[in-house]
PDB file of N, CA and C in Angstrom:
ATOM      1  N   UNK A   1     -86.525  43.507 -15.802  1.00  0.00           N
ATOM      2  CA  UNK A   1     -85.542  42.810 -16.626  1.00  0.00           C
ATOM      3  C   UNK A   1     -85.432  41.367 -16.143  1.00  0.00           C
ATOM      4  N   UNK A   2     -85.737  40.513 -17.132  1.00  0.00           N
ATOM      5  CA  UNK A   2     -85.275  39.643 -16.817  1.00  0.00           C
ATOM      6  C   UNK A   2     -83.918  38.947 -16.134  1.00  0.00           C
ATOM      7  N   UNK A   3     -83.696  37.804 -15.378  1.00  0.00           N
ATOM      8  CA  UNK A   3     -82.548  37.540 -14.509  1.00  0.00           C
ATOM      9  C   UNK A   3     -81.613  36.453 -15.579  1.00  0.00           C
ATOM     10  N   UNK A   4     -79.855  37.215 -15.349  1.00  0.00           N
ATOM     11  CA  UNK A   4     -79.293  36.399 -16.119  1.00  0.00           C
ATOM     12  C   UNK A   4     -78.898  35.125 -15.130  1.00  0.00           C
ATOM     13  N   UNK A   5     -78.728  34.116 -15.647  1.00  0.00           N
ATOM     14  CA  UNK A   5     -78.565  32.600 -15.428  1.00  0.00           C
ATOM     15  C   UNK A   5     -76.938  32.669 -15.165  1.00  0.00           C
ATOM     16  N   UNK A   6     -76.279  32.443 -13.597  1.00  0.00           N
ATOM     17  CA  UNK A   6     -75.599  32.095 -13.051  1.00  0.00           C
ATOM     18  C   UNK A   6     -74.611  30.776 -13.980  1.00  0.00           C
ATOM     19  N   UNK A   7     -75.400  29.946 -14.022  1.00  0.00           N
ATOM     20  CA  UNK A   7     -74.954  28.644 -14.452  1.00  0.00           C
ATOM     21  C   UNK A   7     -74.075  29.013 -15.521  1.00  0.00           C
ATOM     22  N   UNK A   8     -74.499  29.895 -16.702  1.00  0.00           N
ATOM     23  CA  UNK A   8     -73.813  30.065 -17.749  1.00  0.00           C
ATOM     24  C   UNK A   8     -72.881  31.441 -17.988  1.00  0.00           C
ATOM     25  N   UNK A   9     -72.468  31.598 -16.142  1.00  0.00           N
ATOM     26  CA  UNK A   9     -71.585  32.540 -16.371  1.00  0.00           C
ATOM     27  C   UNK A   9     -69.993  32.112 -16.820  1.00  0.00           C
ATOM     28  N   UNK A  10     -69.521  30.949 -16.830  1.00  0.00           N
ATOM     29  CA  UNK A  10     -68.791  30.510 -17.383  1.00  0.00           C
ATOM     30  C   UNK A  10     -68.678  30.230 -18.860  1.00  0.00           C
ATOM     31  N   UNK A  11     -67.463  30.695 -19.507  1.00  0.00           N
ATOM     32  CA  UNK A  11     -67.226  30.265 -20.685  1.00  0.00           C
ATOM     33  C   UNK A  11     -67.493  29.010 -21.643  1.00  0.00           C
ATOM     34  N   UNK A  12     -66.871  28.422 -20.550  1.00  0.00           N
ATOM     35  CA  UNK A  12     -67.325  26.656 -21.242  1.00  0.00           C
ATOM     36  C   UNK A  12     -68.649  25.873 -20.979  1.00  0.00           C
ATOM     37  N   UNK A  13     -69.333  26.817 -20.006  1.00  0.00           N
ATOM     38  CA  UNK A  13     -70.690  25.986 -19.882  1.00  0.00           C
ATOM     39  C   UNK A  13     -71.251  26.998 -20.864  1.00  0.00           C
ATOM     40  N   UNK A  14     -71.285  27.992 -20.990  1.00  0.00           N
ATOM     41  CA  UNK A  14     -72.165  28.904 -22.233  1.00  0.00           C
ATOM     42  C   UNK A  14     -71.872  28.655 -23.653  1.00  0.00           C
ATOM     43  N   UNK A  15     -70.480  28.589 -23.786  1.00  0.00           N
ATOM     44  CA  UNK A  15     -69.978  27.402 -25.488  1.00  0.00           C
ATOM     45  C   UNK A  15     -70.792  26.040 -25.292  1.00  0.00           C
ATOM     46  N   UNK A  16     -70.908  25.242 -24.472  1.00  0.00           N
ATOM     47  CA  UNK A  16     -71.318  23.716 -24.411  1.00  0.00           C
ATOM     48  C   UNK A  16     -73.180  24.238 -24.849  1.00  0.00           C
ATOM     49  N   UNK A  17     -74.028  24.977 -23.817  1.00  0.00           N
ATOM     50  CA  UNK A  17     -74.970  25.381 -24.328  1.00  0.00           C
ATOM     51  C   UNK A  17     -75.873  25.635 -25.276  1.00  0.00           C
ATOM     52  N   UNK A  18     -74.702  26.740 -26.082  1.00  0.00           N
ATOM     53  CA  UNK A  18     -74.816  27.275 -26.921  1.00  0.00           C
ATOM     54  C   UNK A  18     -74.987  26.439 -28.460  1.00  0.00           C
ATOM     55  N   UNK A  19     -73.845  25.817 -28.172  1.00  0.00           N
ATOM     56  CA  UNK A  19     -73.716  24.630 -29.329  1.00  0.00           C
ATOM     57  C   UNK A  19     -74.828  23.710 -29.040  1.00  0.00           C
ATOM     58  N   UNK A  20     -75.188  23.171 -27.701  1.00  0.00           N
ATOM     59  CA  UNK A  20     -76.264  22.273 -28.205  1.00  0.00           C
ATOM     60  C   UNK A  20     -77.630  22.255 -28.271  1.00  0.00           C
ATOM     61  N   UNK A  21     -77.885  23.950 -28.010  1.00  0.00           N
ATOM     62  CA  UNK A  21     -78.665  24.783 -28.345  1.00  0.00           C
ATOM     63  C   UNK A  21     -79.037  24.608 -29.999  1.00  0.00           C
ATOM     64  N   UNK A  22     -77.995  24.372 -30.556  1.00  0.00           N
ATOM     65  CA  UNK A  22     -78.234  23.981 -32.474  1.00  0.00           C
ATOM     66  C   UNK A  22     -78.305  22.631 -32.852  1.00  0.00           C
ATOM     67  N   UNK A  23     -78.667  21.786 -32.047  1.00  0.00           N
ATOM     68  CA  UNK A  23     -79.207  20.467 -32.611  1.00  0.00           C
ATOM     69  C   UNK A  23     -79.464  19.649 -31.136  1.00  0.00           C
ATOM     70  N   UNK A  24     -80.093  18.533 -31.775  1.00  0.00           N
ATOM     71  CA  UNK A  24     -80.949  17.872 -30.656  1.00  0.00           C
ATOM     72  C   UNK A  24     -79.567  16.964 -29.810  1.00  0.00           C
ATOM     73  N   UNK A  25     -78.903  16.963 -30.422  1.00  0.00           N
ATOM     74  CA  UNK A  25     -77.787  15.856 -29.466  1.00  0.00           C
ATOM     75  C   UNK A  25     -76.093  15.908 -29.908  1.00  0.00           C
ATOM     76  N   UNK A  26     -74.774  15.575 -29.454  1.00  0.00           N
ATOM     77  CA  UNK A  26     -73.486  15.426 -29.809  1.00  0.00           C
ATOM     78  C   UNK A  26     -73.001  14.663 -29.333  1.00  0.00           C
ATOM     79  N   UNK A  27     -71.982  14.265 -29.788  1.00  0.00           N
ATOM     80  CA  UNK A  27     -71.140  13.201 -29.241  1.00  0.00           C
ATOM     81  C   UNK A  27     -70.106  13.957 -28.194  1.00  0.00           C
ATOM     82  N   UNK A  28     -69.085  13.676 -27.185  1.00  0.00           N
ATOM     83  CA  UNK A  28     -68.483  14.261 -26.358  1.00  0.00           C
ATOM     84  C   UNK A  28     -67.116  14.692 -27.032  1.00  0.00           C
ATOM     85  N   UNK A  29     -66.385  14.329 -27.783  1.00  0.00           N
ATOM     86  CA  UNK A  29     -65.278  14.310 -28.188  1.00  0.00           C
ATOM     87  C   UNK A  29     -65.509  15.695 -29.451  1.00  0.00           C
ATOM     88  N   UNK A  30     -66.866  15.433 -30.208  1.00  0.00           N
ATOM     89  CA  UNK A  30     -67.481  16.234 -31.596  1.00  0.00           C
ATOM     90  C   UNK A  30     -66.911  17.886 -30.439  1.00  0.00           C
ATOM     91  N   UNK A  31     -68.041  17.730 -29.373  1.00  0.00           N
ATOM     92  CA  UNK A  31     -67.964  18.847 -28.576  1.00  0.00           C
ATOM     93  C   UNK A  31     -66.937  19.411 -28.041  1.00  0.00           C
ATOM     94  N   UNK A  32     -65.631  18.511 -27.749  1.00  0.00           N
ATOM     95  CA  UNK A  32     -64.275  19.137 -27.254  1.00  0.00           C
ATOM     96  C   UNK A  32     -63.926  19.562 -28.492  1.00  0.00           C
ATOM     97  N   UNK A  33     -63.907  19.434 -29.569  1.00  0.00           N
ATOM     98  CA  UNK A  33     -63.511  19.754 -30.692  1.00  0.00           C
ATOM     99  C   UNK A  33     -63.872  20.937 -31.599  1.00  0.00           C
ATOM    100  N   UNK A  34     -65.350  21.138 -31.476  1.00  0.00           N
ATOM    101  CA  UNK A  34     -65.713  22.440 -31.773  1.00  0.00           C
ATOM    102  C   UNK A  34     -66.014  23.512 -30.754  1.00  0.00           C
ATOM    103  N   UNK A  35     -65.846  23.347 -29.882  1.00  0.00           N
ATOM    104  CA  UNK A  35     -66.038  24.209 -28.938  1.00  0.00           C
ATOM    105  C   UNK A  35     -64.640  24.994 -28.450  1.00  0.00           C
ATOM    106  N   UNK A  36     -64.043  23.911 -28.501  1.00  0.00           N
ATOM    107  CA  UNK A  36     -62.396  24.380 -28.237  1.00  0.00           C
ATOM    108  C   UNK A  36     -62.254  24.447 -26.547  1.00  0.00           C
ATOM    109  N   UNK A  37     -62.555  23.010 -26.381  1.00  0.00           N
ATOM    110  CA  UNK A  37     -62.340  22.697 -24.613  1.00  0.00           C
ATOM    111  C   UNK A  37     -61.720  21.120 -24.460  1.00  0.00           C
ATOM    112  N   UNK A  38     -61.088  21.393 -23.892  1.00  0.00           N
ATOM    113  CA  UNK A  38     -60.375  20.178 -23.021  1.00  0.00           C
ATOM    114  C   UNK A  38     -61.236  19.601 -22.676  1.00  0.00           C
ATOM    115  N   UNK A  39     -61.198  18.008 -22.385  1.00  0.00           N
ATOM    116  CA  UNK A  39     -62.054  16.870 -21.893  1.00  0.00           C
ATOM    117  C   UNK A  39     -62.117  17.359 -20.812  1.00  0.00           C
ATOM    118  N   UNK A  40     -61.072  17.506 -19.470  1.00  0.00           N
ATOM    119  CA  UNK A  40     -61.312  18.147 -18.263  1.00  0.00           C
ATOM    120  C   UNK A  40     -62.595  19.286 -18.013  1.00  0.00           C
ATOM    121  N   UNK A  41     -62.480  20.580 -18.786  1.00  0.00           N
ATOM    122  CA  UNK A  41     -62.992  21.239 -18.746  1.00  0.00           C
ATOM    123  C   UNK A  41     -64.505  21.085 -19.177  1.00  0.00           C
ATOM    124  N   UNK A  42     -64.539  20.209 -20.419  1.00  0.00           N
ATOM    125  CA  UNK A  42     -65.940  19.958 -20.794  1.00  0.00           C
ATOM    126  C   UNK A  42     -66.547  19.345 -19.599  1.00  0.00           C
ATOM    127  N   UNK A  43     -66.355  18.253 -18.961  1.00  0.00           N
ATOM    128  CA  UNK A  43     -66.165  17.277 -17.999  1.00  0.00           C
ATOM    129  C   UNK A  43     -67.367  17.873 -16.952  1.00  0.00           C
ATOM    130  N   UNK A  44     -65.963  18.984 -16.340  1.00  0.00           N
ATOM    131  CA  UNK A  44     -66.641  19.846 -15.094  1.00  0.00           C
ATOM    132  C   UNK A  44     -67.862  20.785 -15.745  1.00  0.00           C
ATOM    133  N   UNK A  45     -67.958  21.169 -16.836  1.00  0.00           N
ATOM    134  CA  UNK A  45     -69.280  22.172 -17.116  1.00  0.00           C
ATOM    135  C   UNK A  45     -70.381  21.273 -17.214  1.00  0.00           C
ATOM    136  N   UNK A  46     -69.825  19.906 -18.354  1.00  0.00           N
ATOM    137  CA  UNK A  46     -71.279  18.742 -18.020  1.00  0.00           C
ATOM    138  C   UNK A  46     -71.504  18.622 -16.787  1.00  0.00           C
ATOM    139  N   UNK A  47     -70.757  18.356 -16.002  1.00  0.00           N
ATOM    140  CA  UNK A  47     -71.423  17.639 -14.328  1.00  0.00           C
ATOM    141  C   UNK A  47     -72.558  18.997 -13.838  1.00  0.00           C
ATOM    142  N   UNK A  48     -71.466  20.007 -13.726  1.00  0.00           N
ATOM    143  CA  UNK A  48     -72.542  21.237 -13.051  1.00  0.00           C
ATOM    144  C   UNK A  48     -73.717  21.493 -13.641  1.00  0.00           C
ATOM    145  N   UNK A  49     -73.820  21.385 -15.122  1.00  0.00           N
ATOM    146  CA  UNK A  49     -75.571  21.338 -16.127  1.00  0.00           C
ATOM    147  C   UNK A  49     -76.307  20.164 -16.290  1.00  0.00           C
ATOM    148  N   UNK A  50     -75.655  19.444 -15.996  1.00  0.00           N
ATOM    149  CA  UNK A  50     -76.140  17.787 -15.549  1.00  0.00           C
ATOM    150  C   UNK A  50     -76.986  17.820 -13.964  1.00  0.00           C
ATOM    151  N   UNK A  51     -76.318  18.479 -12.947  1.00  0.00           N
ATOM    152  CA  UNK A  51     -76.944  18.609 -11.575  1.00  0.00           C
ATOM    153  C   UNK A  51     -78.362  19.368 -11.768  1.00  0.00           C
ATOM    154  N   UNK A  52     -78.180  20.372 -12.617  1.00  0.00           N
ATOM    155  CA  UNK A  52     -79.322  21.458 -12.744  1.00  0.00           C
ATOM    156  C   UNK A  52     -80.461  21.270 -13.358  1.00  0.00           C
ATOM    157  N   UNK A  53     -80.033  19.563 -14.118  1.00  0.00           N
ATOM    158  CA  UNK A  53     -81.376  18.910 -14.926  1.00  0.00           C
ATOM    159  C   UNK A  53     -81.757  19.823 -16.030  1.00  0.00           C
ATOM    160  N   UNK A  54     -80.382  20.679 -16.682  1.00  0.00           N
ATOM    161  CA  UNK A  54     -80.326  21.261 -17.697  1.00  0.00           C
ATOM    162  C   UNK A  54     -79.570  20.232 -19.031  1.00  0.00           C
ATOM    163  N   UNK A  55     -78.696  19.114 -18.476  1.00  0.00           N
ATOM    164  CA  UNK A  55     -78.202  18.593 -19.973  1.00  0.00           C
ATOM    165  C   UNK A  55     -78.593  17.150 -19.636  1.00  0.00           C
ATOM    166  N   UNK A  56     -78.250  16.233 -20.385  1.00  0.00           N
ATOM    167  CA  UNK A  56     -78.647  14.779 -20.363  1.00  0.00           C
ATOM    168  C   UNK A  56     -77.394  14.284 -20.855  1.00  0.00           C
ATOM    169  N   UNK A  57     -76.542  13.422 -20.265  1.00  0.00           N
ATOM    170  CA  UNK A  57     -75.372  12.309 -20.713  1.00  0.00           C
ATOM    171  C   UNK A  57     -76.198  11.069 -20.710  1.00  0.00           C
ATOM    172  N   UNK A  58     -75.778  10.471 -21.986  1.00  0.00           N
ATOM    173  CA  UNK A  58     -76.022   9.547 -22.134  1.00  0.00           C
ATOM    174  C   UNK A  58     -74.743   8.525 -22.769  1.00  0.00           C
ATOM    175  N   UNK A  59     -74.167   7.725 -21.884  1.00  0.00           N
ATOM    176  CA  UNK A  59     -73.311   6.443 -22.762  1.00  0.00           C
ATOM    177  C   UNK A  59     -73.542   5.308 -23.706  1.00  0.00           C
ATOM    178  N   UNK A  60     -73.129   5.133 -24.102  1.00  0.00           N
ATOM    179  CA  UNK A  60     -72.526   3.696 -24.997  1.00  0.00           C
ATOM    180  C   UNK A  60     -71.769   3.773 -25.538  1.00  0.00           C
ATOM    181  N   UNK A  61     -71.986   2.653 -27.036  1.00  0.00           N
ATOM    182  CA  UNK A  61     -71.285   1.870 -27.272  1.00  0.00           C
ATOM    183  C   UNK A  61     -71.187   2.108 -29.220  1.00  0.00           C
ATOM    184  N   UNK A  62     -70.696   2.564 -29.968  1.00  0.00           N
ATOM    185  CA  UNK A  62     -70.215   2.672 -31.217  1.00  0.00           C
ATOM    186  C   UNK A  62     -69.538   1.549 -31.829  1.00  0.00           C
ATOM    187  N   UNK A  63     -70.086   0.183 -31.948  1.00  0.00           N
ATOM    188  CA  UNK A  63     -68.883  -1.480 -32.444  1.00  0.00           C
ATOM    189  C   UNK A  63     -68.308  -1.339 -30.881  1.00  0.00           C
ATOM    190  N   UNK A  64     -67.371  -1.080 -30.884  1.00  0.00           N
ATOM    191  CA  UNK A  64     -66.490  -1.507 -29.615  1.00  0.00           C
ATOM    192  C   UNK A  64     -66.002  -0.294 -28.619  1.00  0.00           C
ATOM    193  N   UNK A  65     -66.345   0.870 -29.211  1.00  0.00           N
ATOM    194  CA  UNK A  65     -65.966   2.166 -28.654  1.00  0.00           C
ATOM    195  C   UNK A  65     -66.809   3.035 -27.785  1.00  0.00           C
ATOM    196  N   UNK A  66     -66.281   3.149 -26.515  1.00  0.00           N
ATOM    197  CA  UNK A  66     -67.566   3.670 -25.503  1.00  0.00           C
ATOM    198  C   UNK A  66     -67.873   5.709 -26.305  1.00  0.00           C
ATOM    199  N   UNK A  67     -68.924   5.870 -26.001  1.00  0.00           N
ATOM    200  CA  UNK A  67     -69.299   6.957 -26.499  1.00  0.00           C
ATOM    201  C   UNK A  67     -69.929   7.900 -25.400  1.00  0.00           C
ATOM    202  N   UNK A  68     -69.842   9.153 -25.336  1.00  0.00           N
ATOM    203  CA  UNK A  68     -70.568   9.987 -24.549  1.00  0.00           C
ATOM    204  C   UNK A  68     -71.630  10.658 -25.331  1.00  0.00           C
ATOM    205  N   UNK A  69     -73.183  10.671 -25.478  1.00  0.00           N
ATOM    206  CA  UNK A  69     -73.666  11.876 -26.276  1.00  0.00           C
ATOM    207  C   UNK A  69     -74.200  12.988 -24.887  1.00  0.00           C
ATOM    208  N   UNK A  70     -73.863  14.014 -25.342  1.00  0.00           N
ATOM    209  CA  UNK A  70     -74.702  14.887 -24.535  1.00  0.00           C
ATOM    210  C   UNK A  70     -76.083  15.789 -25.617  1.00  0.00           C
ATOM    211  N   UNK A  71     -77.275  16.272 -24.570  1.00  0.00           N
ATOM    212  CA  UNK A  71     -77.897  16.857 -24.622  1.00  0.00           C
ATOM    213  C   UNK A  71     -79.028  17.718 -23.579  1.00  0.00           C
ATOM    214  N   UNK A  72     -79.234  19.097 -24.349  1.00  0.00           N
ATOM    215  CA  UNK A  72     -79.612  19.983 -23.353  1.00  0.00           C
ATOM    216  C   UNK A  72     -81.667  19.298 -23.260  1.00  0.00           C
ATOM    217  N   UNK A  73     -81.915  19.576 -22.213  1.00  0.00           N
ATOM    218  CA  UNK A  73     -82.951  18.860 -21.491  1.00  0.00           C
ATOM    219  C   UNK A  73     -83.993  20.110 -22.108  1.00  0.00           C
ATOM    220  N   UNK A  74     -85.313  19.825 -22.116  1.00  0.00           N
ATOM    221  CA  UNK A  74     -86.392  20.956 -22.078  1.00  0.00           C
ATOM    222  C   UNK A  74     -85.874  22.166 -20.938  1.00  0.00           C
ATOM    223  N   UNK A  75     -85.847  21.685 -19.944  1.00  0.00           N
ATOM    224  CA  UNK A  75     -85.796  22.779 -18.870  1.00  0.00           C
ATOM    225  C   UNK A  75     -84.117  23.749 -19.230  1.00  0.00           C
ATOM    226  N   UNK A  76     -83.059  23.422 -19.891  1.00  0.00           N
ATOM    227  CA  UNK A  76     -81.614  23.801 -19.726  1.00  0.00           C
ATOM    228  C   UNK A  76     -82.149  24.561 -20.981  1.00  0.00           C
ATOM    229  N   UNK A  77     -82.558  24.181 -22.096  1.00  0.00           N
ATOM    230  CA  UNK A  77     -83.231  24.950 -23.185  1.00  0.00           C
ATOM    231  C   UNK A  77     -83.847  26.290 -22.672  1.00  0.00           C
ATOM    232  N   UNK A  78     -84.633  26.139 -22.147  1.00  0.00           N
ATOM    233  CA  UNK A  78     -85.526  27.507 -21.739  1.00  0.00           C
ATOM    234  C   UNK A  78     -84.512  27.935 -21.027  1.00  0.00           C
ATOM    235  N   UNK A  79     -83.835  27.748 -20.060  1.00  0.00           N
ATOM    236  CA  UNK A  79     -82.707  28.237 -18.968  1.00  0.00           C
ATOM    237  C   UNK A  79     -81.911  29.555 -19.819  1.00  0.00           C
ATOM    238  N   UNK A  80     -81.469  29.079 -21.472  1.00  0.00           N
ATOM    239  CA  UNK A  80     -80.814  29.690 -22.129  1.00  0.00           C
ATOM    240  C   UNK A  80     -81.343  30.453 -22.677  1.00  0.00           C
ATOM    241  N   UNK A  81     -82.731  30.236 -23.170  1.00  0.00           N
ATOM    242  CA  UNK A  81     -83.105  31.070 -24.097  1.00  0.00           C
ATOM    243  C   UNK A  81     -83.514  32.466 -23.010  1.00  0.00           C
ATOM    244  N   UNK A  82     -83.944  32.187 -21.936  1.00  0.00           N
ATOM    245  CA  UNK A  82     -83.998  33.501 -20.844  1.00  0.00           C
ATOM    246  C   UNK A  82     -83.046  33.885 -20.732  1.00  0.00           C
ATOM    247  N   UNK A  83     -81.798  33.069 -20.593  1.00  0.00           N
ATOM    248  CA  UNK A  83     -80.448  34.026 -20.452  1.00  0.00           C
ATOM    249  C   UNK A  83     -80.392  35.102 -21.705  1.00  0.00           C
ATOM    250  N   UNK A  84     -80.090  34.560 -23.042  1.00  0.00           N
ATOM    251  CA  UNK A  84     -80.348  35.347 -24.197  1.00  0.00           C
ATOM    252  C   UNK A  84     -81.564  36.443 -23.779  1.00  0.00           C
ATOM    253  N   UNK A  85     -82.626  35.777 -23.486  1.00  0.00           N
ATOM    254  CA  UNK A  85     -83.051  37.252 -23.231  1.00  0.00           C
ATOM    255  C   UNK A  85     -82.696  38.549 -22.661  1.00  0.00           C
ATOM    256  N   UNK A  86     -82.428  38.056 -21.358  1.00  0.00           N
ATOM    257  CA  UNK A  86     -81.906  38.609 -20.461  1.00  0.00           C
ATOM    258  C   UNK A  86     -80.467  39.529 -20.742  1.00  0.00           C
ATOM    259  N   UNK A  87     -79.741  38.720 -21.350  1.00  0.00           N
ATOM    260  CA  UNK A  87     -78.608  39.775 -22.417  1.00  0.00           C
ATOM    261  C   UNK A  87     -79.396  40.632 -23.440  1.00  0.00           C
ATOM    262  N   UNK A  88     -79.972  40.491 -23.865  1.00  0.00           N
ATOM    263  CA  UNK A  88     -80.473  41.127 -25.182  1.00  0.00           C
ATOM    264  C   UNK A  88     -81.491  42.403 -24.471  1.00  0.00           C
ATOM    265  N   UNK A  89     -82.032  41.907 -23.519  1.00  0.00           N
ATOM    266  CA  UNK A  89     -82.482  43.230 -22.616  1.00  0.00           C
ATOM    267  C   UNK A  89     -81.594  44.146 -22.319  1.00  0.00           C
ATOM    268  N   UNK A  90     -80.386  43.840 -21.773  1.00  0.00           N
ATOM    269  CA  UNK A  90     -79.542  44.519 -20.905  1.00  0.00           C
ATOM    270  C   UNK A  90     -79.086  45.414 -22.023  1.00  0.00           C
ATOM    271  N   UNK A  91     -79.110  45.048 -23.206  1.00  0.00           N
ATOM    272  CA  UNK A  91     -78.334  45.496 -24.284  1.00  0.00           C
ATOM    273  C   UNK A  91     -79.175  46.734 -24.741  1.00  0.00           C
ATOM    274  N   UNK A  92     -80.635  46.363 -24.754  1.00  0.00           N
ATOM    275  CA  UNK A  92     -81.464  47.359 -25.278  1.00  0.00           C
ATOM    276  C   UNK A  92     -81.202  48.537 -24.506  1.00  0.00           C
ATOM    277  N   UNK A  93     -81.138  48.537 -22.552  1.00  0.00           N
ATOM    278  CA  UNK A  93     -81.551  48.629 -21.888  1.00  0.00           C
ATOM    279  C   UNK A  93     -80.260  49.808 -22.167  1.00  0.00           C
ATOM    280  N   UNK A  94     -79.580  49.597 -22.666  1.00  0.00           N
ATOM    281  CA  UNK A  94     -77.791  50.326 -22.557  1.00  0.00           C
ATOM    282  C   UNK A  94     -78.284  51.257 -23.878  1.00  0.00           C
ATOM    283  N   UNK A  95     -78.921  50.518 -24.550  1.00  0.00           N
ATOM    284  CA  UNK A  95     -78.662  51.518 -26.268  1.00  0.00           C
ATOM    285  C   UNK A  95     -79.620  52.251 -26.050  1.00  0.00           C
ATOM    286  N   UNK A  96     -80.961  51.965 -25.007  1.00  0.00           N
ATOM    287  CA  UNK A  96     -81.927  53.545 -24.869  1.00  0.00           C
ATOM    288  C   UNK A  96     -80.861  54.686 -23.647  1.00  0.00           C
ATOM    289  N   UNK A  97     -79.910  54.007 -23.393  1.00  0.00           N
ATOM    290  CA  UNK A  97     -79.708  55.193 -22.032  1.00  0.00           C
ATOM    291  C   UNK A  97     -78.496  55.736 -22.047  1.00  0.00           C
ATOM    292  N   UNK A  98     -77.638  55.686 -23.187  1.00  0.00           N
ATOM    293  CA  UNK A  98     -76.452  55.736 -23.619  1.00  0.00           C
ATOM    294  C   UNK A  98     -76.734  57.260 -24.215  1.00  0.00           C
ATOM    295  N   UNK A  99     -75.606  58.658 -23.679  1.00  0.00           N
ATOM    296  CA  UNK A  99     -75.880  59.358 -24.261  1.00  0.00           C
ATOM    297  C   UNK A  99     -75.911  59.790 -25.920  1.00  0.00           C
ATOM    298  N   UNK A 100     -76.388  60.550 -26.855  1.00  0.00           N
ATOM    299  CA  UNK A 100     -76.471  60.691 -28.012  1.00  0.00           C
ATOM    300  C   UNK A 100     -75.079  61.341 -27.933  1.00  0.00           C
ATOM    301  N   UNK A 101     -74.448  61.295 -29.662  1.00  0.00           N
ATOM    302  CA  UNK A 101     -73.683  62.081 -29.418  1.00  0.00           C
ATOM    303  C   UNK A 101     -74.122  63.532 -30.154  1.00  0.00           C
TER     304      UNK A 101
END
């Protein structure tokens, strides 16, 4: 069986993921907003997937307004999609060994 990914045993780093798992990039604020996380909280899950060379922050500038985009890196991509595996195993792994009724 494949090994599940530590990193995304948290809620808000597996929502942040997950979501940018469905398109190539977001803005930081887009992401507190659909995800349903506090700037704080987003904050600390970017830094820790940021260390792991799983997401990419990138700043600027919108006219006059500083901007955060984040995005998940090649390597944070695959990171997830093994995690998904790795759930989706465990799952099989339960529905062959689960008694009949």
């Amino acid at each position: 069986m494949e090994e599940l990914n530590e990193l995304f045993g948290s809620l808000p780093r597996l929502k942040l993921v997950a979501f940018l798992d469905g398109c190539s990039e977001a803005e930081f604020l887009v992401v507190t907003d659909l995800c349903e996380l506090n700037k704080s909280t987003l904050s600390k899950a970017m830094t820790l997937l940021e260390n792991a060379d799983y997401l990419t922050v990138t700043k600027g500038y919108v006219g006059r307004k500083p901007k955060t985009w984040l995005a998940l890196t090649p390597k944070g991509r695959t990171a997830y999609h093994a995690h998904l595996a790795a759930l989706t195993a465990l799952t099989r792994k339960a529905a062959e060994n689960a008694p009949r009724p």
